[in-house]
C-alpha atoms as a PDB file:
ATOM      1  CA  UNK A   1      83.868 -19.512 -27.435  1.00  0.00           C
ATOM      2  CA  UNK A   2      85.177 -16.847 -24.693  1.00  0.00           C
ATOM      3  CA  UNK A   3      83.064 -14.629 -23.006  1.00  0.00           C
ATOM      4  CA  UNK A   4      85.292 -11.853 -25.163  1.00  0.00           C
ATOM      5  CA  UNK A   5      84.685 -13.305 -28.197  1.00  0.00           C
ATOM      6  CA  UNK A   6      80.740 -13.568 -27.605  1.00  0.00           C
ATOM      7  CA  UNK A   7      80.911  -9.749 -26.440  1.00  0.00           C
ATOM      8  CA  UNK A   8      82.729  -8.769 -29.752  1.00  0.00           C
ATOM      9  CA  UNK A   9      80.165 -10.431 -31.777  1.00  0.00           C
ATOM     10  CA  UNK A  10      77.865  -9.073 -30.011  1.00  0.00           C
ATOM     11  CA  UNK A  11      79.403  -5.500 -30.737  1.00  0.00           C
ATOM     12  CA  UNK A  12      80.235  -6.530 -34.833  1.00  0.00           C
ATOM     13  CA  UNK A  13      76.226  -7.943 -35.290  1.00  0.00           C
ATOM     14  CA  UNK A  14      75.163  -4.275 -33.374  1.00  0.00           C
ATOM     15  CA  UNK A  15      77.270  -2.290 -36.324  1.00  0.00           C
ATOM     16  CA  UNK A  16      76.052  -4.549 -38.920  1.00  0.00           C
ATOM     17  CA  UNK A  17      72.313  -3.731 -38.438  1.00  0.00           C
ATOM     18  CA  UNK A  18      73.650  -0.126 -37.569  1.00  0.00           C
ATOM     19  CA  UNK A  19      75.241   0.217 -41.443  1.00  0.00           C
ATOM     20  CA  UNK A  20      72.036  -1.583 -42.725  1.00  0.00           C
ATOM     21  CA  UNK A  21      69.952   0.833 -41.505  1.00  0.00           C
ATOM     22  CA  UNK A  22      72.126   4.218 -42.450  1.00  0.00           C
ATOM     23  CA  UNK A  23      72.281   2.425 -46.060  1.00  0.00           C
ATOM     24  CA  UNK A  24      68.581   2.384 -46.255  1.00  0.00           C
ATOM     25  CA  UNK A  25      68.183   5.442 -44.745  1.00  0.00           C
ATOM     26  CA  UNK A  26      70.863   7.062 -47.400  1.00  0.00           C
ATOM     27  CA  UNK A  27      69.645   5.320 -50.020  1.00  0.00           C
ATOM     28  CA  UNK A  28      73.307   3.753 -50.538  1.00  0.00           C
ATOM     29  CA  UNK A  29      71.886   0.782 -52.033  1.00  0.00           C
ATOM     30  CA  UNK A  30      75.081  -0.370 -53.514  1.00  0.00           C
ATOM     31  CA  UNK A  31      76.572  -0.814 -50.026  1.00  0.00           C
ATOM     32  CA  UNK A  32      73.075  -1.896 -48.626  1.00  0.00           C
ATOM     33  CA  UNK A  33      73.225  -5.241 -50.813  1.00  0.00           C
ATOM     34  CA  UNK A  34      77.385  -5.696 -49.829  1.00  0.00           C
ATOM     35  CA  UNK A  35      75.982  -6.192 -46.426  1.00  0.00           C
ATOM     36  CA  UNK A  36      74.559  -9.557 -47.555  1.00  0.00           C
ATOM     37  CA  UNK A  37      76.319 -13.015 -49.056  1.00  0.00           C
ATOM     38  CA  UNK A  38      76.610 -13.341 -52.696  1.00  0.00           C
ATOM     39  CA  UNK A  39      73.265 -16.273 -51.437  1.00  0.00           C
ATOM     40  CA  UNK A  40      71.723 -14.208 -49.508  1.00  0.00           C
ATOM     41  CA  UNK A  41      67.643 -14.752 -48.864  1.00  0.00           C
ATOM     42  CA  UNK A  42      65.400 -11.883 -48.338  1.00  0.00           C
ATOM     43  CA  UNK A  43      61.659 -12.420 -47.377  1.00  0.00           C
ATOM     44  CA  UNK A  44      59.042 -10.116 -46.878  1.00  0.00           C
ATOM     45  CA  UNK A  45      56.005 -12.470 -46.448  1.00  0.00           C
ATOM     46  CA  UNK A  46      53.422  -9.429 -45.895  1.00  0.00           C
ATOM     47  CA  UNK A  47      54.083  -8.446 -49.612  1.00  0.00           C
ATOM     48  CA  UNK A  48      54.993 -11.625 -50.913  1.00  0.00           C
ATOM     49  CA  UNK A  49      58.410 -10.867 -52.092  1.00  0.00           C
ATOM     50  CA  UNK A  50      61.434 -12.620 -51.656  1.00  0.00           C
ATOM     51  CA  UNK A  51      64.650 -11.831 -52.798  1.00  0.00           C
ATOM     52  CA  UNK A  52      66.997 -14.970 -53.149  1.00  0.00           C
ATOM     53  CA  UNK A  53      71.230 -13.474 -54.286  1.00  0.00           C
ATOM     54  CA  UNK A  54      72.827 -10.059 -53.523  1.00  0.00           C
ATOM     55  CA  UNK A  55      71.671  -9.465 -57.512  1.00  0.00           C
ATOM     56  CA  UNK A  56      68.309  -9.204 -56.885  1.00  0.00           C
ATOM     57  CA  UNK A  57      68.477  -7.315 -53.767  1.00  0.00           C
ATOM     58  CA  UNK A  58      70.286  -4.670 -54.892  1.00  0.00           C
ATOM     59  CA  UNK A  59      67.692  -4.337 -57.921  1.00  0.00           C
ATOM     60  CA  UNK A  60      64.059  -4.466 -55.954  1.00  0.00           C
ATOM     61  CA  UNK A  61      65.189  -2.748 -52.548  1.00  0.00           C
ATOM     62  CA  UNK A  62      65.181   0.912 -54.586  1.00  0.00           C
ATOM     63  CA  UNK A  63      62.040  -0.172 -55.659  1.00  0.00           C
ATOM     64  CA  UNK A  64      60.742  -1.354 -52.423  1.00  0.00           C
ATOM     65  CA  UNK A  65      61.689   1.642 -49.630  1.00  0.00           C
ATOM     66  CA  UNK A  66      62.193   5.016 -50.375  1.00  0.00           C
ATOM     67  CA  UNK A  67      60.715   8.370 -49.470  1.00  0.00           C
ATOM     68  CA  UNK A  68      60.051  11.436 -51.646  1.00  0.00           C
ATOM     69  CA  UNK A  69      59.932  14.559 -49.821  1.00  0.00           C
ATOM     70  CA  UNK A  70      58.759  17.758 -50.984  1.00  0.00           C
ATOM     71  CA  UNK A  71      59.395  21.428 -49.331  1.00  0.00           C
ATOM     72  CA  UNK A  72      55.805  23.383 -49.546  1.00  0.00           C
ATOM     73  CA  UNK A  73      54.857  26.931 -48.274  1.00  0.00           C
ATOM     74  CA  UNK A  74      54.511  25.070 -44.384  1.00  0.00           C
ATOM     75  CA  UNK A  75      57.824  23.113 -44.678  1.00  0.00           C
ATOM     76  CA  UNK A  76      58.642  19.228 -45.662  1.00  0.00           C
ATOM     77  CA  UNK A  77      56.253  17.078 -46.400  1.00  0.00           C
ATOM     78  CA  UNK A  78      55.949  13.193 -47.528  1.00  0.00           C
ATOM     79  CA  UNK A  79      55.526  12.789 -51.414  1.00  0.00           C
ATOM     80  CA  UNK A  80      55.390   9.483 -51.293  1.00  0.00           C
ATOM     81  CA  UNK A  81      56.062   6.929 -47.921  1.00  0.00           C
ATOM     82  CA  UNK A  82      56.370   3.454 -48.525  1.00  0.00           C
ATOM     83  CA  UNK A  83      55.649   1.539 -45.590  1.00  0.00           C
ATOM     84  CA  UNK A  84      55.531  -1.908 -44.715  1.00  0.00           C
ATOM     85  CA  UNK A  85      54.666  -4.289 -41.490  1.00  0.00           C
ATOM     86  CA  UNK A  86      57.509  -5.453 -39.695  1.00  0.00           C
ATOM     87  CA  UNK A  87      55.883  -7.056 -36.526  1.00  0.00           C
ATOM     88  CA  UNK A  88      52.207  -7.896 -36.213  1.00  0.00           C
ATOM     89  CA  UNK A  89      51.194  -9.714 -32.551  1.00  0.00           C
ATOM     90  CA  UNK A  90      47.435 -10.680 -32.352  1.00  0.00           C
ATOM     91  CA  UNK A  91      47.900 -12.175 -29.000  1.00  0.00           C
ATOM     92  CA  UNK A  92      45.089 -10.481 -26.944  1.00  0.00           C
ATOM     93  CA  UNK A  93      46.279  -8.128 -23.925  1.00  0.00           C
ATOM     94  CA  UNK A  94      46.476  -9.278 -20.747  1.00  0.00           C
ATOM     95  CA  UNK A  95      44.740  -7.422 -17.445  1.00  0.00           C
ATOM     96  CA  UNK A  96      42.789  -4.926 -17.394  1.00  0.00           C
ATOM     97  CA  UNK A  97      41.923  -1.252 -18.096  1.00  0.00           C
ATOM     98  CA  UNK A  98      43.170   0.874 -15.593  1.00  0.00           C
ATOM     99  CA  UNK A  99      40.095   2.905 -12.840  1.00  0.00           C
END
């Protein structure tokens, strides 16, 4: 593989998890699952769920992220937030507090 070609995949892996992440955040979820294989394999080991075909992706990630806003009297507010742990790192710190 060129140097080139590793820089455009690079570049085309970049946009992929850019459209990923404006289909979630659009709640496009019919282009959010064409950004997977027909086979793709979804975990999410913090809530147990695992998705295993474009199918079933498309049908749980509406139910799994979403937002509901609602406009009050001191502007937006969450509704409802669904959250969920993408990194957890229990190694302990290193150093020392600073003065």
């Amino acid at each position: 593989m060129s140097d080139f070609e590793a820089i455009a995949d690079r570049v085309e892996i970049e946009a992929l998890r850019g459209e990923f992440t404006d289909a979630v955040m659009m709640h496009d979820y019919d282009r959010f699952a064409t950004l997977f294989t027909e086979d793709a394999v979804v975990r999410i080991p913090d809530a147990n769920i695992g998705f295993t075909s474009r199918e079933e992706l498309r049908a749980g990630i509406e139910r799994l992220h979403h937002d509901r806003y609602q406009r009050t009297p001191d502007g937006w507010t969450f509704a409802e937030r669904v959250d969920e742990v993408r990194y957890v790192d229990s190694a302990p710190l290193t150093g020392s507090a600073p003065g």
